[in-house]
C-alpha atoms as a PDB file:
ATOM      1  CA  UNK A   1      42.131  28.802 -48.178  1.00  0.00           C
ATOM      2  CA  UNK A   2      40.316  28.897 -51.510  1.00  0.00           C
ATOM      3  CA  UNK A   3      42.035  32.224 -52.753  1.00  0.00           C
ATOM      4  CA  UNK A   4      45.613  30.271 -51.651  1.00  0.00           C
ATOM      5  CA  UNK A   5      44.421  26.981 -54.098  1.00  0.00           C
ATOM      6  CA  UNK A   6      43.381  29.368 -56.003  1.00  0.00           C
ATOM      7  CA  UNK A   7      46.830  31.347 -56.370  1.00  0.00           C
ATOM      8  CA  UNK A   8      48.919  27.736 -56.300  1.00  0.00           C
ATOM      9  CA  UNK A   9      46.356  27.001 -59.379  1.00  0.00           C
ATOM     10  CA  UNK A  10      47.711  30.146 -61.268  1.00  0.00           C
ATOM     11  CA  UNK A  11      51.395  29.536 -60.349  1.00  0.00           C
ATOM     12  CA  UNK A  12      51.513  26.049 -61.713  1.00  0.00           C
ATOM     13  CA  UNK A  13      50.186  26.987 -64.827  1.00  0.00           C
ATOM     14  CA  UNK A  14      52.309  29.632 -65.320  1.00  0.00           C
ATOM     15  CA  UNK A  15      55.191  27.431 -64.505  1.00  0.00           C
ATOM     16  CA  UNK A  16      53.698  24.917 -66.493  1.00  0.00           C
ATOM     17  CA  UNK A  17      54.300  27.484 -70.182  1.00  0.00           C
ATOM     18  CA  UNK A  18      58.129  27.356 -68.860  1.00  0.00           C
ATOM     19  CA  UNK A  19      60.254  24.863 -71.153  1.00  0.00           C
ATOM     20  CA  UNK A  20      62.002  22.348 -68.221  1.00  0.00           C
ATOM     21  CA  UNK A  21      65.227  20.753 -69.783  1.00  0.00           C
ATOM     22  CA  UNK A  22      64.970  18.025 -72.479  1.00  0.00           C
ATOM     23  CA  UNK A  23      65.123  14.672 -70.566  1.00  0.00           C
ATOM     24  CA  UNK A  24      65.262  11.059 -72.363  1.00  0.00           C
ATOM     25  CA  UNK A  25      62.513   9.882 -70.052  1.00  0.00           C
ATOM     26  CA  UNK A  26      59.378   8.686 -70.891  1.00  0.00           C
ATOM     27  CA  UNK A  27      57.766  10.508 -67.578  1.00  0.00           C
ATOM     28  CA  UNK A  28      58.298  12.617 -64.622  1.00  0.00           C
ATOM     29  CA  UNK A  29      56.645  14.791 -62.002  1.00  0.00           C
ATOM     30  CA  UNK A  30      57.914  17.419 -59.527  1.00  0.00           C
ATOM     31  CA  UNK A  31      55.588  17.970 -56.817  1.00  0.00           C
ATOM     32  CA  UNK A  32      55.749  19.726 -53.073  1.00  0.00           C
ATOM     33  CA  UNK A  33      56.124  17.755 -49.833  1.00  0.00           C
ATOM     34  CA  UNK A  34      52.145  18.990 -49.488  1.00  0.00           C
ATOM     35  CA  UNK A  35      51.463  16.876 -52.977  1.00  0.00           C
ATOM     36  CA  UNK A  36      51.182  19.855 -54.834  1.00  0.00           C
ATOM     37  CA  UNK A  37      52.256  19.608 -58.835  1.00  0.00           C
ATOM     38  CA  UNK A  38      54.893  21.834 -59.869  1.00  0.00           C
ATOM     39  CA  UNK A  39      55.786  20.236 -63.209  1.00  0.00           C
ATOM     40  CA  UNK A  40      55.422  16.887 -65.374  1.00  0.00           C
ATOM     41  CA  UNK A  41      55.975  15.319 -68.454  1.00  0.00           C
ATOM     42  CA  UNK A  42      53.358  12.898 -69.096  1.00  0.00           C
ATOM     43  CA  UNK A  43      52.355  12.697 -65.350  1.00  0.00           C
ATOM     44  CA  UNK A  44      49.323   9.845 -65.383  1.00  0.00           C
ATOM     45  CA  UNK A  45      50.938   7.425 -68.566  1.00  0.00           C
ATOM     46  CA  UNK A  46      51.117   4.022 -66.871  1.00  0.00           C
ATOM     47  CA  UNK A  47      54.325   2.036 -67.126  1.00  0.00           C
ATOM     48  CA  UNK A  48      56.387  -0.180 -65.469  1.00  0.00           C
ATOM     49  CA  UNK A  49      58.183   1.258 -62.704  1.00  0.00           C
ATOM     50  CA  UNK A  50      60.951  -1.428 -61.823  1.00  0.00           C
ATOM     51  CA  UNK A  51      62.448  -1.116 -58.562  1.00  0.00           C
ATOM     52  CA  UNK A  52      60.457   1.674 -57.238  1.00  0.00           C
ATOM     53  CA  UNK A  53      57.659  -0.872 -56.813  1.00  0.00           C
ATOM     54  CA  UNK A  54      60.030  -1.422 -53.174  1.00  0.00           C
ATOM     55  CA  UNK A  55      58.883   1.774 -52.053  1.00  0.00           C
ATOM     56  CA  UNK A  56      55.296   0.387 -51.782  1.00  0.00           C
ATOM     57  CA  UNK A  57      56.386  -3.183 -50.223  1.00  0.00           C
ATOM     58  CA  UNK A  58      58.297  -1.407 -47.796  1.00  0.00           C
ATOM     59  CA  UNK A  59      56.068   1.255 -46.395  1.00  0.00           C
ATOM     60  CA  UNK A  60      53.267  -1.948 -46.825  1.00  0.00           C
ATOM     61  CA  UNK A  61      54.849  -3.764 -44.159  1.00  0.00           C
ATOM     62  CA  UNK A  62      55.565  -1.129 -41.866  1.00  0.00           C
ATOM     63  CA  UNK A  63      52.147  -0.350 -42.490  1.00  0.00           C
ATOM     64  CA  UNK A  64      50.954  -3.794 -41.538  1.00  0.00           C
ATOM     65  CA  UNK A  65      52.821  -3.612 -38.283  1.00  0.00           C
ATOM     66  CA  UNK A  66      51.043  -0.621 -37.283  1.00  0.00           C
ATOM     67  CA  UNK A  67      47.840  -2.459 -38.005  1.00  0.00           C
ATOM     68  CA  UNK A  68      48.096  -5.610 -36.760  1.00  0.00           C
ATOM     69  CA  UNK A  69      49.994  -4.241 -34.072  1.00  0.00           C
ATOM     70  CA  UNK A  70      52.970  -5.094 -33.963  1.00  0.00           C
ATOM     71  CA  UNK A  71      56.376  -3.889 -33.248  1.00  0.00           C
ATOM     72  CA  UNK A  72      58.796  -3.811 -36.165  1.00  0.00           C
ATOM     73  CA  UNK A  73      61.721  -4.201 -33.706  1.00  0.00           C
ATOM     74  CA  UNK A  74      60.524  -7.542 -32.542  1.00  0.00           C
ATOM     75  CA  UNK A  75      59.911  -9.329 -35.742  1.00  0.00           C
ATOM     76  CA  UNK A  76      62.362 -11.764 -37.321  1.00  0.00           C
ATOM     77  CA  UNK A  77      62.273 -13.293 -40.711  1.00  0.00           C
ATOM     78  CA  UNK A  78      64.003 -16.021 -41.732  1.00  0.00           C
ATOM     79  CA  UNK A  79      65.103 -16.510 -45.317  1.00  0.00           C
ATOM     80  CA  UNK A  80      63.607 -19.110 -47.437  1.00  0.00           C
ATOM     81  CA  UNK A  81      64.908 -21.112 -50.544  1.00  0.00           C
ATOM     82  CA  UNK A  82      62.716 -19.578 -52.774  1.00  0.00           C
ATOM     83  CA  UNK A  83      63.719 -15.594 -52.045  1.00  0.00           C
ATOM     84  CA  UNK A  84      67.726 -16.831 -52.541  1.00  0.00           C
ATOM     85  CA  UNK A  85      66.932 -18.206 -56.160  1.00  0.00           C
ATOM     86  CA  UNK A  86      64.476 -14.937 -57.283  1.00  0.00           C
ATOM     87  CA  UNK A  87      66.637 -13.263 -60.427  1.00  0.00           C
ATOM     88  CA  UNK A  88      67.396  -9.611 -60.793  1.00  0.00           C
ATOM     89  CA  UNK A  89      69.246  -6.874 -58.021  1.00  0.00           C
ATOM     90  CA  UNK A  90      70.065  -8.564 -54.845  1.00  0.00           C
ATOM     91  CA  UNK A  91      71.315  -8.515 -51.132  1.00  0.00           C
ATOM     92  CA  UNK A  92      72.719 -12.087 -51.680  1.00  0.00           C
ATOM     93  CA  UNK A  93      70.839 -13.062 -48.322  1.00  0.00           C
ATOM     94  CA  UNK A  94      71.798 -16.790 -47.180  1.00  0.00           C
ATOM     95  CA  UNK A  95      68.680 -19.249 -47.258  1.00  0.00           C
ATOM     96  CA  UNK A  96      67.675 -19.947 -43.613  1.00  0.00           C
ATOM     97  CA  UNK A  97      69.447 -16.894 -42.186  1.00  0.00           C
ATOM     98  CA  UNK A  98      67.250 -15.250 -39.979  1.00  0.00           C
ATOM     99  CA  UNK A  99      66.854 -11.333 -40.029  1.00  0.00           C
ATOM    100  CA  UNK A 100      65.007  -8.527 -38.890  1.00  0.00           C
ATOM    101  CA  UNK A 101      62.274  -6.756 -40.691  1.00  0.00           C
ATOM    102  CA  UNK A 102      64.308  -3.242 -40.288  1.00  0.00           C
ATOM    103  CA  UNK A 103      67.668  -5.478 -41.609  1.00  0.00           C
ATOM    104  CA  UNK A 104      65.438  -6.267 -44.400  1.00  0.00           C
ATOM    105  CA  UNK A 105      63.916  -3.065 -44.974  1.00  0.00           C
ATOM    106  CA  UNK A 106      67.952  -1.724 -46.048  1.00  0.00           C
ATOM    107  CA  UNK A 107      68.334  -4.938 -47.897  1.00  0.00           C
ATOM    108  CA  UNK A 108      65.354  -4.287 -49.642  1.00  0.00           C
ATOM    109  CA  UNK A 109      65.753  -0.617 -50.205  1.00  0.00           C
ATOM    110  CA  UNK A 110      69.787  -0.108 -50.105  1.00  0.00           C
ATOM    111  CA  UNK A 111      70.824  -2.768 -52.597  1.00  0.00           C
ATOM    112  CA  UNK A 112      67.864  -3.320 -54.052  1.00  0.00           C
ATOM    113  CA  UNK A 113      66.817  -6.639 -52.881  1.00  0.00           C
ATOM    114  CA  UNK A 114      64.736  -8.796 -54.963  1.00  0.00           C
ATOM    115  CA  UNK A 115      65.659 -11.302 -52.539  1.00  0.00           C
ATOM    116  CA  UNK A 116      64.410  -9.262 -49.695  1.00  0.00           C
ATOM    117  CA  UNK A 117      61.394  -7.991 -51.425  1.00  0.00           C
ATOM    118  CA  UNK A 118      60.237 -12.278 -51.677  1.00  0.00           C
ATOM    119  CA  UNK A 119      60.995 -12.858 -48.047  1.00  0.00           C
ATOM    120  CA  UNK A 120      59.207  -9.640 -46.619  1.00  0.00           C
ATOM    121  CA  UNK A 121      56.390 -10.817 -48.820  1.00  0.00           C
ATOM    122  CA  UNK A 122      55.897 -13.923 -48.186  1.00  0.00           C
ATOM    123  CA  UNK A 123      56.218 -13.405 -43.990  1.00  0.00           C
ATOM    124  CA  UNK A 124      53.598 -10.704 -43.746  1.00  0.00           C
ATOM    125  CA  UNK A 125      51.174 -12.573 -46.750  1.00  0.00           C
ATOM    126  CA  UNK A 126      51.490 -15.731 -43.862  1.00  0.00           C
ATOM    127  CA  UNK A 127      50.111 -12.979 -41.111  1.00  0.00           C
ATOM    128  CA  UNK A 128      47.671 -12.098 -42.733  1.00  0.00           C
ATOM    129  CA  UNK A 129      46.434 -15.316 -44.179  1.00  0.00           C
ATOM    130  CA  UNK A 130      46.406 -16.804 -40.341  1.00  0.00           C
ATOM    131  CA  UNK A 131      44.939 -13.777 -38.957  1.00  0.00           C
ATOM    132  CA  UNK A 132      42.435 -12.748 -41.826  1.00  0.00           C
ATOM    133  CA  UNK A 133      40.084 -15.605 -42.264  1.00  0.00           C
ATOM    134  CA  UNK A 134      38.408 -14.390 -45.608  1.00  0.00           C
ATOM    135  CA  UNK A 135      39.058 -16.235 -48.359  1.00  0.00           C
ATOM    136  CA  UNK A 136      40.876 -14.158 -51.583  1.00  0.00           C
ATOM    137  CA  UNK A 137      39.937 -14.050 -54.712  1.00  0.00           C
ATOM    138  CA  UNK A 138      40.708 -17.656 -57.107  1.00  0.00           C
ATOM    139  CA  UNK A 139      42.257 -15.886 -59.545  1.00  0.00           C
ATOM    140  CA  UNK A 140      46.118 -15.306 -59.335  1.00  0.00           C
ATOM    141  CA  UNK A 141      46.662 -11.564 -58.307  1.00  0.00           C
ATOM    142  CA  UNK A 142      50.368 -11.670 -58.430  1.00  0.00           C
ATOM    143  CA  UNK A 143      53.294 -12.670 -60.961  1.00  0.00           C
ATOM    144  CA  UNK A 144      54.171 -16.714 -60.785  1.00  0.00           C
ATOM    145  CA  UNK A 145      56.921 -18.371 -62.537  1.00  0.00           C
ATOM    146  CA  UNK A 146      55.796 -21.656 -63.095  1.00  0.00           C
ATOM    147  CA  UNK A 147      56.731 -24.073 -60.269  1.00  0.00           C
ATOM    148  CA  UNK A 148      58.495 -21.552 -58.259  1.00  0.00           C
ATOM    149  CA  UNK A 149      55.923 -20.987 -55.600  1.00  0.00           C
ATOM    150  CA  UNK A 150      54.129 -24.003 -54.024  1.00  0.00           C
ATOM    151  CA  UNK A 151      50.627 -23.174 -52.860  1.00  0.00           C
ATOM    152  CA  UNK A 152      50.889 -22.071 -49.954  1.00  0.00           C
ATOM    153  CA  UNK A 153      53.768 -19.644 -50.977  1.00  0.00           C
ATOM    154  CA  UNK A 154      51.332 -18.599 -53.728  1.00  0.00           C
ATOM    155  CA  UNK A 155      48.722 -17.757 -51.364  1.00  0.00           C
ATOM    156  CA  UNK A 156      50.857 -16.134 -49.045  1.00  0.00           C
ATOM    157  CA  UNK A 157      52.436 -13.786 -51.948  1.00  0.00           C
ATOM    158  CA  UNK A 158      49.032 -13.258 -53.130  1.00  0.00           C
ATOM    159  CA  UNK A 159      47.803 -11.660 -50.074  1.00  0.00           C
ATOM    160  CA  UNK A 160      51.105  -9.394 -49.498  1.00  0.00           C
ATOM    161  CA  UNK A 161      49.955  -8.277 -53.549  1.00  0.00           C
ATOM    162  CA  UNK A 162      46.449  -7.726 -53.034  1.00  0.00           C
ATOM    163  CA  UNK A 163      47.605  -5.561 -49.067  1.00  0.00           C
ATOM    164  CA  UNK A 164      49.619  -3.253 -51.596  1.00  0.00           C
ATOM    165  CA  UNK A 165      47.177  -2.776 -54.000  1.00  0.00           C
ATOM    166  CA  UNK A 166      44.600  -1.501 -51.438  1.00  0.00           C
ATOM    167  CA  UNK A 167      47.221   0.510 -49.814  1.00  0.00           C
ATOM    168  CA  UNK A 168      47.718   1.995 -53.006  1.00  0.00           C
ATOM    169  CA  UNK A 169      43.746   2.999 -53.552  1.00  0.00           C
ATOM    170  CA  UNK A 170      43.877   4.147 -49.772  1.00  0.00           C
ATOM    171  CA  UNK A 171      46.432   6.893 -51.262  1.00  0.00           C
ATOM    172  CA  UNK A 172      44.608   7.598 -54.171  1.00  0.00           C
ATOM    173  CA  UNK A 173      47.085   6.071 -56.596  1.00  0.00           C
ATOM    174  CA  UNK A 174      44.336   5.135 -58.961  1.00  0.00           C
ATOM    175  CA  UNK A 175      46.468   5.028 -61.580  1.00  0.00           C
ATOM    176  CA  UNK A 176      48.700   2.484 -60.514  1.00  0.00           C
ATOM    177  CA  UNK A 177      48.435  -1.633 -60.094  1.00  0.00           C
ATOM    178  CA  UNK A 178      50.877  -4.082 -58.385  1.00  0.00           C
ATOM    179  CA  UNK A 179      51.669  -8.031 -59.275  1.00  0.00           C
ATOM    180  CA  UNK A 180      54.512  -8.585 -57.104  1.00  0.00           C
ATOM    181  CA  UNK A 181      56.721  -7.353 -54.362  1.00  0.00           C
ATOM    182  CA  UNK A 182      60.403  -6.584 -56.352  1.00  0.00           C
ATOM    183  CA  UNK A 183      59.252  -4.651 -59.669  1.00  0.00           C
ATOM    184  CA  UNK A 184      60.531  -7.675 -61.955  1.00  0.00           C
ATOM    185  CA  UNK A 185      59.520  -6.594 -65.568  1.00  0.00           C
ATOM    186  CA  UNK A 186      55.646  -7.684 -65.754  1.00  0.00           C
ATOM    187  CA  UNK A 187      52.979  -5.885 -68.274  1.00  0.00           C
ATOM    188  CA  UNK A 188      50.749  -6.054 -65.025  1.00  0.00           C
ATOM    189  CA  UNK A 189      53.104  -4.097 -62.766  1.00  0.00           C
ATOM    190  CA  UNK A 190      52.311  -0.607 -63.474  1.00  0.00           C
ATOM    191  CA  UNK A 191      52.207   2.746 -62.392  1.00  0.00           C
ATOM    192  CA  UNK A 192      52.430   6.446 -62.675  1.00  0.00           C
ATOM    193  CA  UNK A 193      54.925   9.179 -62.166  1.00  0.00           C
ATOM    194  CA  UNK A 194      52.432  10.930 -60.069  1.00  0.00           C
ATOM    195  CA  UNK A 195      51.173   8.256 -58.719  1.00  0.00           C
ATOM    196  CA  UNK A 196      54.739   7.650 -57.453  1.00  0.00           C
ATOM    197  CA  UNK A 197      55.170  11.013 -55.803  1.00  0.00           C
ATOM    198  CA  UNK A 198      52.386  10.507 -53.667  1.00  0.00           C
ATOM    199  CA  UNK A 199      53.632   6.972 -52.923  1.00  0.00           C
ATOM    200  CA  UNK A 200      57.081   8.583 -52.126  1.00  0.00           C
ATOM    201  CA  UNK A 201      55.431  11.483 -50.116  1.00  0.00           C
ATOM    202  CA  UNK A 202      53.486   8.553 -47.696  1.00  0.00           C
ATOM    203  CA  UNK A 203      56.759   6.969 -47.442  1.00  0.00           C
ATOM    204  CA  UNK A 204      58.558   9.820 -46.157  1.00  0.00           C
ATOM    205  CA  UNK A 205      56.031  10.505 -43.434  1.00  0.00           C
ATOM    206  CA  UNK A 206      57.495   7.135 -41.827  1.00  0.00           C
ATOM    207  CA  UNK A 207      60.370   8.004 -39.727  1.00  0.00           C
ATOM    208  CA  UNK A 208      61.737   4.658 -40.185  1.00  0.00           C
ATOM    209  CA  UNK A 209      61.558   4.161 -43.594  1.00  0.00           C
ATOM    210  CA  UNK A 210      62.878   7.947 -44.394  1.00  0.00           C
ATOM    211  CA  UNK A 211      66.305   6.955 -42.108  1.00  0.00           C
ATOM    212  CA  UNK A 212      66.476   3.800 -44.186  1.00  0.00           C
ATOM    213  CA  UNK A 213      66.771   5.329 -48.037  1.00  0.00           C
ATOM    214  CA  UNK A 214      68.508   8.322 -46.970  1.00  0.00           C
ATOM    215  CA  UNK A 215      71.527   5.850 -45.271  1.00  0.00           C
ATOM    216  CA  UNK A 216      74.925   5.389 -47.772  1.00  0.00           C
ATOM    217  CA  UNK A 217      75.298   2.120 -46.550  1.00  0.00           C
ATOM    218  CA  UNK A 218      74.464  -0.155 -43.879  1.00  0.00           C
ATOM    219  CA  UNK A 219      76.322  -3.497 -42.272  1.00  0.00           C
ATOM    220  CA  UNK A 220      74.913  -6.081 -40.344  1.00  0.00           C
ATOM    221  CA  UNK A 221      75.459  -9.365 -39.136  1.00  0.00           C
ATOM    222  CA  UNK A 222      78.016 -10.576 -41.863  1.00  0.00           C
ATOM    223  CA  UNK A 223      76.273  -8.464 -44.636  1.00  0.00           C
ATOM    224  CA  UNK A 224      77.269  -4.386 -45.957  1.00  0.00           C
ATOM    225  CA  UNK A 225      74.692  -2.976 -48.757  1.00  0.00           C
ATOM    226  CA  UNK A 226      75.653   0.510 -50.300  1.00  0.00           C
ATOM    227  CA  UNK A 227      72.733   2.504 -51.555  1.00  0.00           C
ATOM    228  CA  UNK A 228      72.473   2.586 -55.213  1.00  0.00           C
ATOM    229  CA  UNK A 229      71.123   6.120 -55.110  1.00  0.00           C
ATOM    230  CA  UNK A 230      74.251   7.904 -56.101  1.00  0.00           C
ATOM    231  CA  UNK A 231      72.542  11.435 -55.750  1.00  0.00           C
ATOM    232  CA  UNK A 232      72.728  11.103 -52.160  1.00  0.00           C
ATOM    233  CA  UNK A 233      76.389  12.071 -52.038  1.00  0.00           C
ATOM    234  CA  UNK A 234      75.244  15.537 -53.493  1.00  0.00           C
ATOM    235  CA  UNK A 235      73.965  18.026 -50.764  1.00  0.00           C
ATOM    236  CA  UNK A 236      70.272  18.281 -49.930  1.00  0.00           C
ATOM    237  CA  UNK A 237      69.438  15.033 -51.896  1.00  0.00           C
ATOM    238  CA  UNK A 238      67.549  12.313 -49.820  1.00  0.00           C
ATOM    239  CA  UNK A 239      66.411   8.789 -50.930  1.00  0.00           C
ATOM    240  CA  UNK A 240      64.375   7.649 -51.609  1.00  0.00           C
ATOM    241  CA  UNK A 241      64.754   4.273 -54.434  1.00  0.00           C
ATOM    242  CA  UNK A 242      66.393   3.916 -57.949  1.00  0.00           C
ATOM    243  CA  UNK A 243      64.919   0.865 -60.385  1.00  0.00           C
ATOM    244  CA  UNK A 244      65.947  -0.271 -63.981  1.00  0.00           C
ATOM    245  CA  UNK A 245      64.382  -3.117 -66.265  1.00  0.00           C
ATOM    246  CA  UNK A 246      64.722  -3.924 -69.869  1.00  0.00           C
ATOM    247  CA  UNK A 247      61.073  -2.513 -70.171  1.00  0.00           C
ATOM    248  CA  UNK A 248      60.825  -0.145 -67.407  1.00  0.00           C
ATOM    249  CA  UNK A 249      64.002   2.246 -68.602  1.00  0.00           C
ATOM    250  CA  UNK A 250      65.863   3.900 -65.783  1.00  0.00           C
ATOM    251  CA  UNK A 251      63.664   4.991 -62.536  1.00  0.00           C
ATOM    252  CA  UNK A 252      64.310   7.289 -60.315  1.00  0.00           C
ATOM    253  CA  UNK A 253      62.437   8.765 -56.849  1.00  0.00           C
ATOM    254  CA  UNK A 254      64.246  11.393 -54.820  1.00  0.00           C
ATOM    255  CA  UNK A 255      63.468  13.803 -52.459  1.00  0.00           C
ATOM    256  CA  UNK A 256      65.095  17.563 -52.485  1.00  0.00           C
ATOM    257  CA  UNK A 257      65.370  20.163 -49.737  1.00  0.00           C
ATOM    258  CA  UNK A 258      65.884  23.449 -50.629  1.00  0.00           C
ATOM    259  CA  UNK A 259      64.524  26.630 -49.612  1.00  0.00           C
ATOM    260  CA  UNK A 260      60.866  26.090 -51.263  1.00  0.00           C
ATOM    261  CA  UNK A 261      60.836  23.043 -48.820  1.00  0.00           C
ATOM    262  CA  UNK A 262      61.139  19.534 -49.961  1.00  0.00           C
ATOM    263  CA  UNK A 263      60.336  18.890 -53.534  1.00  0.00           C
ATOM    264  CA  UNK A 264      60.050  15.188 -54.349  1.00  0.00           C
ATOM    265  CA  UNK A 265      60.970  14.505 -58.032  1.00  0.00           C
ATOM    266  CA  UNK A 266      60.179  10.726 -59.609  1.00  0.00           C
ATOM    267  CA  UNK A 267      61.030   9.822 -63.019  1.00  0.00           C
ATOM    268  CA  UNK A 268      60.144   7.152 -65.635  1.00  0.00           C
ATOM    269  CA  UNK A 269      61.475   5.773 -68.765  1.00  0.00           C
ATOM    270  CA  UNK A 270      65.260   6.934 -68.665  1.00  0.00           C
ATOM    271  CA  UNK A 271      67.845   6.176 -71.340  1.00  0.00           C
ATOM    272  CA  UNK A 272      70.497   4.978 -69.181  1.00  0.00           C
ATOM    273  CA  UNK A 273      71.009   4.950 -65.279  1.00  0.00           C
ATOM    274  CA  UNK A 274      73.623   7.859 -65.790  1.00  0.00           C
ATOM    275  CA  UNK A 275      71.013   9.836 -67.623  1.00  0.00           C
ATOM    276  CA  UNK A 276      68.270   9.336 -64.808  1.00  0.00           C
ATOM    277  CA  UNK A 277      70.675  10.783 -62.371  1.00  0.00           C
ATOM    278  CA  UNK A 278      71.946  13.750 -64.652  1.00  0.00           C
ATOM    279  CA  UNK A 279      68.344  13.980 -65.613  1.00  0.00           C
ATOM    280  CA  UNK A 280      66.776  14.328 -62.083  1.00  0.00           C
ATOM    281  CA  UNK A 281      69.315  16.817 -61.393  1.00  0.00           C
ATOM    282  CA  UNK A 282      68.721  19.136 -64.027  1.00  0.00           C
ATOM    283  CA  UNK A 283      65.075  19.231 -63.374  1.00  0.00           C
ATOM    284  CA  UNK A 284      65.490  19.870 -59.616  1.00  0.00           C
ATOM    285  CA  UNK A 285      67.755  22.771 -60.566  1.00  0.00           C
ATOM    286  CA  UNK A 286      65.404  23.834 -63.281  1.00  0.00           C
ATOM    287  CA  UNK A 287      62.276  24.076 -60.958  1.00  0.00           C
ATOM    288  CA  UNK A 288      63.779  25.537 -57.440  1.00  0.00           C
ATOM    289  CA  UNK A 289      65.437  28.559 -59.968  1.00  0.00           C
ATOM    290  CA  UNK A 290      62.283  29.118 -62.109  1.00  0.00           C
ATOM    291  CA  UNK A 291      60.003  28.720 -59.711  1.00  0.00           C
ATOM    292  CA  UNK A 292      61.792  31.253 -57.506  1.00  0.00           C
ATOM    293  CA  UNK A 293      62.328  33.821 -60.420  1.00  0.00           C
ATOM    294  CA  UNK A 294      58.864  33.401 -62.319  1.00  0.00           C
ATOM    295  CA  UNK A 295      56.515  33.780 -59.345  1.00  0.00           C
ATOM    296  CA  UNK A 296      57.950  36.248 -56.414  1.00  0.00           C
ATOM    297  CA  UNK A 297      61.353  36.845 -55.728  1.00  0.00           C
ATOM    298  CA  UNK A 298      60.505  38.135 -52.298  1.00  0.00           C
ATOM    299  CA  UNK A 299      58.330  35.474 -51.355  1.00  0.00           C
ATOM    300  CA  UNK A 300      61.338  32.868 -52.117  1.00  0.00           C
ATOM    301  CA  UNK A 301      65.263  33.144 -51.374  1.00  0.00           C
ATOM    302  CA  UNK A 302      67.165  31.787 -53.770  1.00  0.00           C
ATOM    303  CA  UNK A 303      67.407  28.046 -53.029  1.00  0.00           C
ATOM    304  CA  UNK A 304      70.295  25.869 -53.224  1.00  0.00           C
ATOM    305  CA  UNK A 305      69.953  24.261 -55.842  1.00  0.00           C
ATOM    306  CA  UNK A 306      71.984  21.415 -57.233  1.00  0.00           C
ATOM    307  CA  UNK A 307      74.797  22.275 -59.911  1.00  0.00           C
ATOM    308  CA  UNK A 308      74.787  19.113 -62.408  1.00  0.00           C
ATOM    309  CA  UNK A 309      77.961  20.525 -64.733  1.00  0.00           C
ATOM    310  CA  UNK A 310      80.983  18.369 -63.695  1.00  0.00           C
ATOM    311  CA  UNK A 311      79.624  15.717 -61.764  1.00  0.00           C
ATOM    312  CA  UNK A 312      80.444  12.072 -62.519  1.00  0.00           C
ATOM    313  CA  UNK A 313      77.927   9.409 -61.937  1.00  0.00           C
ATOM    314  CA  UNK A 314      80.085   6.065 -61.830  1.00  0.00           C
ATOM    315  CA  UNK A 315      77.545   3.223 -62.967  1.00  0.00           C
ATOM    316  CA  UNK A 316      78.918  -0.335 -62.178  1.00  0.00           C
ATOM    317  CA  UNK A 317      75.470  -2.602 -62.772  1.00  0.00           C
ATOM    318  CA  UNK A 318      72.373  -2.638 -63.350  1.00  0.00           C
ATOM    319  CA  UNK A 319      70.460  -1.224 -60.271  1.00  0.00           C
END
């Protein structure tokens, strides 16, 4: 086992004296579905991460279920005032329509849900509130916009906050701190690109959550969400979230399988959201071909890697 680290160890910094393509953003990491580092630009510089904050709320609450046990199938959430009026992406849910967590989970994760992201929040913060006695900390752990929550809601979002943050330390994202549920630009909401691979890589482990980011679209009820992830239309790409603020750039977490197995790439800090697409490509492309060549072309078959030249990414908003 050690002479195998010890062999990876080489290998990655071999790869790491390649030159990857020029990107415009600010970070990214490529690492195995094992959470081994292939390649990064500025790995561990904290930023906001928009969007991709989602991947933590949802595998949170599936994560709660499984600890509090109970069964995601059987829980039902209806939608309060306060999640229809949150700003940003949405799933233009209808106050006091009443869903179910895995309906959520693709309006949260397909779309892009801010609205979701409040709703799924503020349910499992009320669990855990009722059936965790101890009293939280006085001072506010989570975003507020003045008079938006009441205190109870406040509470309620505080505890959800606080549950993701210890999730996150549980997966040794050290690097990374949450204030709310939706990834809303806040100079408190921070995290790292590899911190966000081995978010993404717990994610993936969920069965549930994996079937979720890699769907196209999903209807329900009276509602149809279409993922914003336009890489999944590409072979081999799956999920897993996109994100854009005004501070956070263009985000981007997918998850590639080729013939080196599945490679999960995040990225922070894009130009545009056309770049972060054309940018995630090229790396993926980059890595699976030098990382067959460079090390041992027997050990590897050449993987199928993605071809960005020609593609057209269509952007229509701001997802």
């Amino acid at each position: 086992m050690n002479e195998n680290k010890s062999l990876h160890a080489k290998r990655q910094s071999a790869l790491s004296l390649l030159n990857p393509p020029q990107t415009t953003a600010l970070s990214w990491c490529i690492v195995t579905s094992m959470g081994d580092e292939l390649s990064s630009k500025s790995p561990s510089l904290k930023l906001e991460v928009a969007s991709l904050t989602k991947i933590m709320t949802a595998y949170t609450a599936i994560q709660l279920c499984e600890e509090l046990n109970l069964d995601y199938n059987e829980i039902y959430i209806r939608i309060p005032r306060i999640a229809t009026q949150i700003g940003g992406t949405s799933a233009f849910l209808r106050r006091d329509d009443t869903l179910s967590l895995e309906e959520l989970l693709y309006a949260l994760m397909l779309p892009s849900g801010n609205d979701a992201a409040i709703s799924i929040a503020l349910h499992f913060g009320s669990i855990l509130n009722t059936q965790r006695k101890q009293k939280i900390a006085s001072y506010i752990t989570c975003d507020t916009i003045q008079g938006f929550y009441d205190d109870t809601q406040m509470s309620n979002m505080n505890r959800f906050v606080r549950q993701m943050n210890e999730n996150a330390l549980k997966l040794g994202m050290r690097d990374s701190q949450f204030s709310n549920p939706h990834g809303l630009s806040s100079k408190a909401n921070k995290s790292t690109a590899l911190d966000m691979c081995r978010m993404s890589s717990a994610y993936l482990k969920i069965p549930i959550l994996k079937q979720i980011c890699n769907s196209k679209s999903y209807s329900c009820r009276n509602y149809e969400w279409f993922n914003t992830n336009q890489l999944l239309h590409f072979e081999n790409y799956q999920g897993i979230k996109t994100g854009i603020t005004p501070n956070a750039g263009a985000c981007l977490a997918v998850s590639y399988e080729s013939l080196l197995g599945s490679i999960i790439v995040v990225l922070i800090g894009a130009r545009d959201q056309k770049r972060r697409f054309e940018e995630t490509d090229k790396l993926i492309n980059w890595i699976s071909r030098e990382y067959t060549l460079y090390f041992n072309k027997t050990m590897y078959a050449p993987p199928r890697t993605a071809q960005s030249k020609g593609r057209s990414f269509i952007i229509k908003k701001q997802v």
